[in-house]
N, C-alpha and C. Protein backbone atom coordinates (compact mmCIF):
# COMPACT_ATOMS: atom_id res chain seq x y z
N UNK A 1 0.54 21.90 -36.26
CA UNK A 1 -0.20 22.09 -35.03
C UNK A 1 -0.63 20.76 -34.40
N UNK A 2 -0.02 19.93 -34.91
CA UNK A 2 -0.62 18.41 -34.41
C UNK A 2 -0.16 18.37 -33.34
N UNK A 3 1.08 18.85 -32.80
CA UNK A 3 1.50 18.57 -31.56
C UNK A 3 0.99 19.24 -30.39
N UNK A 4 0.22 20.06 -30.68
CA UNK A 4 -1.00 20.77 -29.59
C UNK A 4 -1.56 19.63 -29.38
N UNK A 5 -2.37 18.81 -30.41
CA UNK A 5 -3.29 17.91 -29.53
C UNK A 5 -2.88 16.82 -28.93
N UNK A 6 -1.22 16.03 -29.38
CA UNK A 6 -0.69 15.51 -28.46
C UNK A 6 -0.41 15.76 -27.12
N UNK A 7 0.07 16.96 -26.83
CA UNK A 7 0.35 17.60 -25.62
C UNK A 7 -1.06 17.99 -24.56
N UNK A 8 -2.08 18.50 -25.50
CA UNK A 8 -3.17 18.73 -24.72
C UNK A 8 -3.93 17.13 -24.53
N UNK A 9 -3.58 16.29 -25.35
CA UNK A 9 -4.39 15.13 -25.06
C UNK A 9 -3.28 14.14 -23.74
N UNK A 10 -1.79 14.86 -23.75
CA UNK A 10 -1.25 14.20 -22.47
C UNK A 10 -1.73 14.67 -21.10
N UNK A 11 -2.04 15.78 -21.07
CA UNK A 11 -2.50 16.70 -19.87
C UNK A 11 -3.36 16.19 -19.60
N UNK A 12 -4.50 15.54 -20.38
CA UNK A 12 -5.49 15.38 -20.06
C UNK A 12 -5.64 14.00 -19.31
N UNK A 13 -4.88 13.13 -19.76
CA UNK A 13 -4.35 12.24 -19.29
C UNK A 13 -4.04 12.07 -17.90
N UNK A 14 -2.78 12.33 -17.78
CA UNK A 14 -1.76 12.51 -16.46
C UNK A 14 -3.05 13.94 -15.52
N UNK A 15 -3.24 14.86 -15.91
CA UNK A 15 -3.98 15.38 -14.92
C UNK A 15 -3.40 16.87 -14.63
N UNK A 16 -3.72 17.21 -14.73
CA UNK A 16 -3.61 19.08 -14.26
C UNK A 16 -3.97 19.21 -12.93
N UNK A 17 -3.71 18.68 -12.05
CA UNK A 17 -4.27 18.55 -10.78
C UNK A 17 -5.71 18.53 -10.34
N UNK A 18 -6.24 19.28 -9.12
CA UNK A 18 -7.52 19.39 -8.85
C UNK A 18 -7.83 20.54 -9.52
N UNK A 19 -9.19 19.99 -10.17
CA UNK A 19 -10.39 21.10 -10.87
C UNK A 19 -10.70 22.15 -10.21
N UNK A 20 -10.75 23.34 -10.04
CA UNK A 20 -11.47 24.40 -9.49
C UNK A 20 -12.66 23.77 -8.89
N UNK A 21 -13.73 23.23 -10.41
CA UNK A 21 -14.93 23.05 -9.40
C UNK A 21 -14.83 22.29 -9.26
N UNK A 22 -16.30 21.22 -8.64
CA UNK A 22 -15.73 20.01 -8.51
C UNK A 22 -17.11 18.96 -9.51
N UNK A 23 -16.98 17.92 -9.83
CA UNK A 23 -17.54 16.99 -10.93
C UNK A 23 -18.85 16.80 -10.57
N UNK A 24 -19.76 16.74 -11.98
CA UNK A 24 -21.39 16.51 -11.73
C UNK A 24 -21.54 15.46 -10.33
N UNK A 25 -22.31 16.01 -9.63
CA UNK A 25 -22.66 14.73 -8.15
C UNK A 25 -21.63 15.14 -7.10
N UNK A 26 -20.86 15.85 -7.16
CA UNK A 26 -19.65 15.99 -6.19
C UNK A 26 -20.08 17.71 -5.89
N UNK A 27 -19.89 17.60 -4.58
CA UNK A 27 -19.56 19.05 -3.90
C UNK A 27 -18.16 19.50 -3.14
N UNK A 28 -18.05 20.89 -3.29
CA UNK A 28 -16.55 21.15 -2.33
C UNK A 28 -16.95 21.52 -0.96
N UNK A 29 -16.22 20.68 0.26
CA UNK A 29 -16.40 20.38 1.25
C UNK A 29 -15.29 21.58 2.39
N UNK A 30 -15.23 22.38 2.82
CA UNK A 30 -14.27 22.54 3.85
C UNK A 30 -13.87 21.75 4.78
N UNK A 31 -12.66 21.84 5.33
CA UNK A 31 -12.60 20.56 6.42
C UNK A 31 -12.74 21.45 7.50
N UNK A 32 -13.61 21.72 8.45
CA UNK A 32 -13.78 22.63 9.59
C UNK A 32 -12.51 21.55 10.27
N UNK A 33 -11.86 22.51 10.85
CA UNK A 33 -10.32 22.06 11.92
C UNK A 33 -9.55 21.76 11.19
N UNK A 34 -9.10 22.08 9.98
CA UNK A 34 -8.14 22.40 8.89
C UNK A 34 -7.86 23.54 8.01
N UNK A 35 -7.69 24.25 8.76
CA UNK A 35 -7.32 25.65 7.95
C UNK A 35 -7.30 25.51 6.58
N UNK A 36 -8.42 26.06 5.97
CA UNK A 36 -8.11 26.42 4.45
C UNK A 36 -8.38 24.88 3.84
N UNK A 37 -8.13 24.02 4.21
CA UNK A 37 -8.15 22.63 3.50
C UNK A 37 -9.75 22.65 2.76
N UNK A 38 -9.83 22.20 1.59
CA UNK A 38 -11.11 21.64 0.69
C UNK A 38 -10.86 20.09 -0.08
N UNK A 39 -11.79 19.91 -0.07
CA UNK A 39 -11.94 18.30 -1.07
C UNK A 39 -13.27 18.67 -1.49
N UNK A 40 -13.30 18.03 -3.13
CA UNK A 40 -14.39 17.45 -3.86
C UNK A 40 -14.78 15.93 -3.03
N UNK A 41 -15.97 15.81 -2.86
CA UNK A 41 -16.42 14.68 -2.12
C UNK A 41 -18.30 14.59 -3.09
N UNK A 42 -18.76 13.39 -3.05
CA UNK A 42 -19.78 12.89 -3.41
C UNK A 42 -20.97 14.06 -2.84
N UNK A 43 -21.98 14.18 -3.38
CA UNK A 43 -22.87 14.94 -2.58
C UNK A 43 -23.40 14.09 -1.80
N UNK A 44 -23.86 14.96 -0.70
CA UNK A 44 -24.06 13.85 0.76
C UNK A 44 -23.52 13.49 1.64
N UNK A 45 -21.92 13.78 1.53
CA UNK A 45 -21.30 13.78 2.44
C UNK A 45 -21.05 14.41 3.66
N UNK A 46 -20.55 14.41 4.69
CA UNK A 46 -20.70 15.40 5.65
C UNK A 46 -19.55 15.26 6.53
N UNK A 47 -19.33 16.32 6.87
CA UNK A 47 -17.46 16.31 7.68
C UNK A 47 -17.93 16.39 8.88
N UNK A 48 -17.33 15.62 9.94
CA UNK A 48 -17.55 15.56 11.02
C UNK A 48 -15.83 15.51 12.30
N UNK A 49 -15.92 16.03 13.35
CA UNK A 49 -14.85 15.95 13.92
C UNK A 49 -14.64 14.17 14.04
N UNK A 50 -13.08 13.72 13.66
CA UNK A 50 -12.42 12.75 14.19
C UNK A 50 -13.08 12.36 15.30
N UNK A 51 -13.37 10.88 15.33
CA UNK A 51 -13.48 10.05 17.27
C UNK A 51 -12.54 10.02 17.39
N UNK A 52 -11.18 10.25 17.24
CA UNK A 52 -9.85 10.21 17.25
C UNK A 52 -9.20 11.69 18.14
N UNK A 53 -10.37 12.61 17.63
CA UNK A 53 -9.67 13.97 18.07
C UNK A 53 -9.16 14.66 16.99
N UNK A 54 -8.29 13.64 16.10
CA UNK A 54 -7.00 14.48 15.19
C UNK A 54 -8.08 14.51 13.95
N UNK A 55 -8.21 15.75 13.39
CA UNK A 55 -8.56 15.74 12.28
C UNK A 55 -10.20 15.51 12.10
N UNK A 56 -10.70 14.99 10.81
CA UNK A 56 -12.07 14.82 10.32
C UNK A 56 -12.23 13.61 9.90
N UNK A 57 -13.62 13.94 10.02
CA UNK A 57 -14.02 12.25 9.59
C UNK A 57 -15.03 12.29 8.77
N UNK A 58 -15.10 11.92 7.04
CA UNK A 58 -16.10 12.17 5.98
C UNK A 58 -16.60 11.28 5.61
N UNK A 59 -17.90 11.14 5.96
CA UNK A 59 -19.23 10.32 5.98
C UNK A 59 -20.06 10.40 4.84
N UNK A 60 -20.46 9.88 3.92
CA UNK A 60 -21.44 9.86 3.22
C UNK A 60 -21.92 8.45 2.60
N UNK A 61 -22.28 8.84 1.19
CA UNK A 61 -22.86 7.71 0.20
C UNK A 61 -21.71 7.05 -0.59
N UNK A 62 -20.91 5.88 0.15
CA UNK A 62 -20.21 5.60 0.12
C UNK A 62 -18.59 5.70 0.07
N UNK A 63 -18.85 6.94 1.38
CA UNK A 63 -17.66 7.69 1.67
C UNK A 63 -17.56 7.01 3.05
N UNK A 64 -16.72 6.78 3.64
CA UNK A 64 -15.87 6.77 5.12
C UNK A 64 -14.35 7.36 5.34
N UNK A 65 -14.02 8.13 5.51
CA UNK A 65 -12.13 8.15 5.54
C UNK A 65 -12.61 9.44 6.70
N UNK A 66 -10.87 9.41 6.65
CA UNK A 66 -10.44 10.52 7.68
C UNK A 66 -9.49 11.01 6.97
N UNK A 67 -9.23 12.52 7.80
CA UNK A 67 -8.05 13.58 6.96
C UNK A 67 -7.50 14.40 7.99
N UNK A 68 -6.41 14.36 8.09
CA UNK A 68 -6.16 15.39 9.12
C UNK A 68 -4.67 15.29 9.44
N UNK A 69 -4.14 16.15 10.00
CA UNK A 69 -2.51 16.50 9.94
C UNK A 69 -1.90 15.39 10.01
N UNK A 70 -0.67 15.34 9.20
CA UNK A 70 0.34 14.15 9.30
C UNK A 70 0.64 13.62 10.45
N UNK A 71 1.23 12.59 11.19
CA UNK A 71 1.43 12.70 12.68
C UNK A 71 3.26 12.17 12.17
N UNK A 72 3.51 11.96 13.15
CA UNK A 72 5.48 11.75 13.74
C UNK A 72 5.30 10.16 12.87
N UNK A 73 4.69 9.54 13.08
CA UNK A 73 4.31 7.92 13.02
C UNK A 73 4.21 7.76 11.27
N UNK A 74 3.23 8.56 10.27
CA UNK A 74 2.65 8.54 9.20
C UNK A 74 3.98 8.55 8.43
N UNK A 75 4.00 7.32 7.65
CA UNK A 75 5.13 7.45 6.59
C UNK A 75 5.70 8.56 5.41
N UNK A 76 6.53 9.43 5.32
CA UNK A 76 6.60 10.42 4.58
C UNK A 76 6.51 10.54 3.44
N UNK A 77 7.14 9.10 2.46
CA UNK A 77 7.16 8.82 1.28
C UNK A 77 6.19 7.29 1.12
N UNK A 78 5.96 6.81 -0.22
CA UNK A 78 5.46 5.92 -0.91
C UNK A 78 6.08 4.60 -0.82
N UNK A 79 7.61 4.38 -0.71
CA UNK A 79 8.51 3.67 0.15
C UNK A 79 7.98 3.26 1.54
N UNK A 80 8.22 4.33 2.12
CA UNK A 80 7.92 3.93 3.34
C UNK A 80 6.66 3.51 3.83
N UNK A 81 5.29 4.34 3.01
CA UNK A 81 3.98 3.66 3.24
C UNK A 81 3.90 1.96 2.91
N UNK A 82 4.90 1.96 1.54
CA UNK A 82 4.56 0.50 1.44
C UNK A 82 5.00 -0.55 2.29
N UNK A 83 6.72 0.06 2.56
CA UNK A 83 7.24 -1.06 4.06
C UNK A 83 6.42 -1.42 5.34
N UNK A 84 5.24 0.00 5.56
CA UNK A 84 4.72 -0.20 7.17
C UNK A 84 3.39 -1.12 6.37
N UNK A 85 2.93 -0.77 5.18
CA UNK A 85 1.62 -1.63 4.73
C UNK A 85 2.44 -3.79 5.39
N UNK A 86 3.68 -3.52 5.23
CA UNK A 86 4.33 -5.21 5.56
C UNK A 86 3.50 -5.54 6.65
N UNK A 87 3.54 -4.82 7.53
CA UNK A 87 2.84 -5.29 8.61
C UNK A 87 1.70 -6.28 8.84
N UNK A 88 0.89 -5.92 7.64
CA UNK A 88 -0.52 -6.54 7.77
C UNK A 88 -0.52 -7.35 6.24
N UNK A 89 0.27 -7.92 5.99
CA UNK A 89 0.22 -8.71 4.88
C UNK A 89 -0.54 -8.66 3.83
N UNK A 90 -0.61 -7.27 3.00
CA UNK A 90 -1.22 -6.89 2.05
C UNK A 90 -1.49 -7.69 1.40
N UNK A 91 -2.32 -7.33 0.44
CA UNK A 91 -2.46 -8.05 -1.39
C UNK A 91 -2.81 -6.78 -2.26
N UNK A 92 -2.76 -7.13 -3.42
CA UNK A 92 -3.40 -6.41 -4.46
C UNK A 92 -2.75 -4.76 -4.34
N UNK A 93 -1.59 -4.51 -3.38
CA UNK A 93 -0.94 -3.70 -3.18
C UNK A 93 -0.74 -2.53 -4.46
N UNK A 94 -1.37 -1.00 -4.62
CA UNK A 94 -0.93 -0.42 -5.05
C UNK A 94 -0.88 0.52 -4.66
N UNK A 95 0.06 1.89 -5.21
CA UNK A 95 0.86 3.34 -4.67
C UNK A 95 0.83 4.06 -6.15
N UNK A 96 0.73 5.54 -5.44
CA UNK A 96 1.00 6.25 -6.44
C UNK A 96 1.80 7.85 -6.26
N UNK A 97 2.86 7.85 -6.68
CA UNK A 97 3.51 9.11 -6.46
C UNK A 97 2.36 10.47 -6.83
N UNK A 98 2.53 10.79 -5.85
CA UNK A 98 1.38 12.89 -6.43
C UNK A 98 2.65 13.29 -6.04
N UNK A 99 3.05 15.13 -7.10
CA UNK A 99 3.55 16.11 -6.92
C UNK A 99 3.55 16.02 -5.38
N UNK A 100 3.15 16.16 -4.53
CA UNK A 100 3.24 17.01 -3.34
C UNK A 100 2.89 15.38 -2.38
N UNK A 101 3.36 14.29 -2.43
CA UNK A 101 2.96 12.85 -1.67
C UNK A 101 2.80 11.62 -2.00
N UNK A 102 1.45 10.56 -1.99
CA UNK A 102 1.22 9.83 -2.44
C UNK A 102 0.08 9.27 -2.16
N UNK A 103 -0.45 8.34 -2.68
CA UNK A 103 -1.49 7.31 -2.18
C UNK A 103 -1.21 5.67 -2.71
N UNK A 104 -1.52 5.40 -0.72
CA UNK A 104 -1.50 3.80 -1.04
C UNK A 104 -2.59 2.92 -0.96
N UNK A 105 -3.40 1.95 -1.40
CA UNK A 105 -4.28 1.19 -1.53
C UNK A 105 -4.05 0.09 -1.44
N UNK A 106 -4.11 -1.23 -0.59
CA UNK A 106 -4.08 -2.57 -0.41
C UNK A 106 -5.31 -3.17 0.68
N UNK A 107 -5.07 -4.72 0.46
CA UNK A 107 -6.17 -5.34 0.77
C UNK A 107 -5.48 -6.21 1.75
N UNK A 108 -6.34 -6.66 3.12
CA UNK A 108 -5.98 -8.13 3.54
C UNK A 108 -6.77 -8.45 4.53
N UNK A 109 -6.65 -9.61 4.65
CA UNK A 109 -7.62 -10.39 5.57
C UNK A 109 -7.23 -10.25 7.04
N UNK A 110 -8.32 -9.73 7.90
CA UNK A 110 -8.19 -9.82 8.90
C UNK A 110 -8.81 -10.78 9.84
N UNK A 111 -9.71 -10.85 11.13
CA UNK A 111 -10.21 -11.59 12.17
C UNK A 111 -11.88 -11.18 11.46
N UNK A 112 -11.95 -10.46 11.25
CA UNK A 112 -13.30 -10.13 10.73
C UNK A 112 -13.61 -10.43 9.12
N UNK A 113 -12.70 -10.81 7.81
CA UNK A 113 -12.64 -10.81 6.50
C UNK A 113 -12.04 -9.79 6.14
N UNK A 114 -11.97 -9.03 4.82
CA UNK A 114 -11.46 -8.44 3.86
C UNK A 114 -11.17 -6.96 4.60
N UNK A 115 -10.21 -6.93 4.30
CA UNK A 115 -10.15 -5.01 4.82
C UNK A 115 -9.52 -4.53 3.44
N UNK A 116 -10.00 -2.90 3.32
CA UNK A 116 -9.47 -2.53 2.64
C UNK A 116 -9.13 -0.78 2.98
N UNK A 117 -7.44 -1.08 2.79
CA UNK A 117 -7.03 0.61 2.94
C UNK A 117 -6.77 1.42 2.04
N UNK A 118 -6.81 2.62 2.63
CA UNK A 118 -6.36 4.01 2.11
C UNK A 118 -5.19 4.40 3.34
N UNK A 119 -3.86 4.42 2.59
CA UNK A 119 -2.99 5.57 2.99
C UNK A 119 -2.24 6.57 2.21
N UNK A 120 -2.77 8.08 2.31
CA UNK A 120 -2.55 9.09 1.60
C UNK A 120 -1.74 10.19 2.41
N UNK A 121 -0.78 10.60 1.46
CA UNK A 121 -0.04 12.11 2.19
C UNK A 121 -0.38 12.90 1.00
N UNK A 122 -0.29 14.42 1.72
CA UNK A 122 -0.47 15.72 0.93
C UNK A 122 0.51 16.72 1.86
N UNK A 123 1.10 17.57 0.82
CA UNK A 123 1.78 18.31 1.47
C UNK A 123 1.52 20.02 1.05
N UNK A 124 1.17 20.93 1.79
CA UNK A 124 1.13 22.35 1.52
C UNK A 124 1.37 23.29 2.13
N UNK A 125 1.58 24.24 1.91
CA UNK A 125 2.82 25.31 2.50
C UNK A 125 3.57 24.50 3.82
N UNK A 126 4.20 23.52 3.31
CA UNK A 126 5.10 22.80 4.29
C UNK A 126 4.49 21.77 5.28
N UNK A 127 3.28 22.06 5.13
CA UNK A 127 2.75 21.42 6.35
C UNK A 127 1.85 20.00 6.26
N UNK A 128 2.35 18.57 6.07
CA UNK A 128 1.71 17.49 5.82
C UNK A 128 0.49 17.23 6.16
N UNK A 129 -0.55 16.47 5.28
CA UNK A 129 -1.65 16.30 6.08
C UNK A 129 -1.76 14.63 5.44
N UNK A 130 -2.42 14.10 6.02
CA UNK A 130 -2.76 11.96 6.02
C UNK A 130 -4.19 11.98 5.46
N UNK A 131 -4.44 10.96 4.55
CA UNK A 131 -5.74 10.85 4.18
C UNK A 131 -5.73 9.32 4.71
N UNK A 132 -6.86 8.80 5.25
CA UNK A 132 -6.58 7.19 5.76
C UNK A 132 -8.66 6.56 5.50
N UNK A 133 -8.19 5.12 5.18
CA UNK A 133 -9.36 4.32 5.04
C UNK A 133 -8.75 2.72 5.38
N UNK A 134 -9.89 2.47 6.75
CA UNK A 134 -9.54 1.27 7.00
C UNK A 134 -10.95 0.61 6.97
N UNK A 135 -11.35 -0.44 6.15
CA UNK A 135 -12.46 -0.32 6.11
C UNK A 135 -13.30 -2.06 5.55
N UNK A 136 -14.30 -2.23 5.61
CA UNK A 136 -14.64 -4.07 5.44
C UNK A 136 -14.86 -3.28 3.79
N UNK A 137 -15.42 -2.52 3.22
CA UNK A 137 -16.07 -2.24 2.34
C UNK A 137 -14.93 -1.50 1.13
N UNK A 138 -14.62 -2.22 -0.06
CA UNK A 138 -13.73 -1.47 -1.23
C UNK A 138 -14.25 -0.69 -1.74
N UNK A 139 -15.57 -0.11 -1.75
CA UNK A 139 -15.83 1.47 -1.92
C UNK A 139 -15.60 2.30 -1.18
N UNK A 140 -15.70 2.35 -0.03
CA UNK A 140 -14.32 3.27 0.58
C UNK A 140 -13.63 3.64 0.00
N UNK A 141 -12.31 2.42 0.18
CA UNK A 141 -11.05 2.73 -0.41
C UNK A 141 -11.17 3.33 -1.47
N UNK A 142 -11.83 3.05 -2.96
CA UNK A 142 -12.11 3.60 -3.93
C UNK A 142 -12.26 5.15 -3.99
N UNK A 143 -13.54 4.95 -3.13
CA UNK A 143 -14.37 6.75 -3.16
C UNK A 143 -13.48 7.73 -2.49
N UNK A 144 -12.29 7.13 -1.60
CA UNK A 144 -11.13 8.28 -1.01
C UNK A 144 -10.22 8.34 -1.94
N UNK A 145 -9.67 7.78 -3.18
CA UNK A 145 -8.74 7.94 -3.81
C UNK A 145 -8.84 9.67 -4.67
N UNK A 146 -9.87 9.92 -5.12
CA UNK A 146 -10.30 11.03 -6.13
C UNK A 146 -10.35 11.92 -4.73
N UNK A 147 -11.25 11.96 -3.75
CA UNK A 147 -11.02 12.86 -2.26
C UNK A 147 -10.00 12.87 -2.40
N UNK A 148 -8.97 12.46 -1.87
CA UNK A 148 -7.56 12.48 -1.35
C UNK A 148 -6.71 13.43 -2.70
N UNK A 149 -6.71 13.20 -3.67
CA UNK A 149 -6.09 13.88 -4.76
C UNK A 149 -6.89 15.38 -4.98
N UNK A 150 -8.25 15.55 -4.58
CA UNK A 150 -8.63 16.58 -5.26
C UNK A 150 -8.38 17.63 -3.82
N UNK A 151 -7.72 17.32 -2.76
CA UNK A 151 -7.70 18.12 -1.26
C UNK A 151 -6.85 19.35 -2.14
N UNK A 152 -7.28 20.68 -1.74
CA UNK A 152 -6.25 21.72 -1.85
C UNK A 152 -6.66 22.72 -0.85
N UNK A 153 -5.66 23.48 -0.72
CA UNK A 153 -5.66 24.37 0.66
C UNK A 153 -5.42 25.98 -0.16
């Protein structure tokens, strides 16, 4: 039976996806103007419509990002997020394949100092949605990575 706890100790690992509920300090959020969409987010947070229009915009205790349908423009794969990240002369560049997308995270200096992003895809019943953080502050980027993975519809 040893190989039960190998196997259950890989799962645990790699990840069974998003939790039903969501983790001590974290609440599940609806995205009002996203059908069905939820994220685990920090308590305190609060969804607000996009200044953009497209999508939401989640505010809290050391939350900033946005979420909201893929657009024509948003890179489809992890490849391609990383080629358009060229643009702005990343650093510290990392990606990560999810079942259903990815998430990318890099850093670079702009006119103002340090930026740091979030670019995330999710995909469900066919229909893409973008998780994004552009931001002076690396808790951002951070605090959207676990958001962005725990979104389910």
């Amino acid at each position: 039976m040893r190989w039960i706890h190998v196997v259950v100790a890989t799962l645990a690992v790699v990840g069974l996806g998003c939790p039903k509920s969501p983790a001590e300090g974290q609440v599940k959020l609806k995205l009002e103007g996203l059908p069905g969409l939820e994220v685990h987010a920090p308590a305190g947070t609060q969804v607000r419509k996009n200044a953009v229009g497209i999508g939401v915009m989640l505010t809290g205790p050391g939350v900033s990002m946005t979420i909201g349908p893929a657009l024509d423009v948003d890179a489809t794969d992890l490849e391609q997020a990383k080629k358009n990240a060229e643009t702005y002369s990343p650093k510290n560049i990392e990606g990560e394949t999810l079942s259903d997308g990815y998430i990318l995270t890099y850093e670079n200096e702009g006119s103002t100092g340090a930026n740091f992003w979030l670019v995330g895809r999710r995909k469900f019943a066919d229909t893409p949605y973008s998780c994004g953080v552009s931001s002076p502050k690396k808790e951002h980027q951070q605090s959207a990575i676990p958001i962005c993975k725990s979104m389910t519809k």
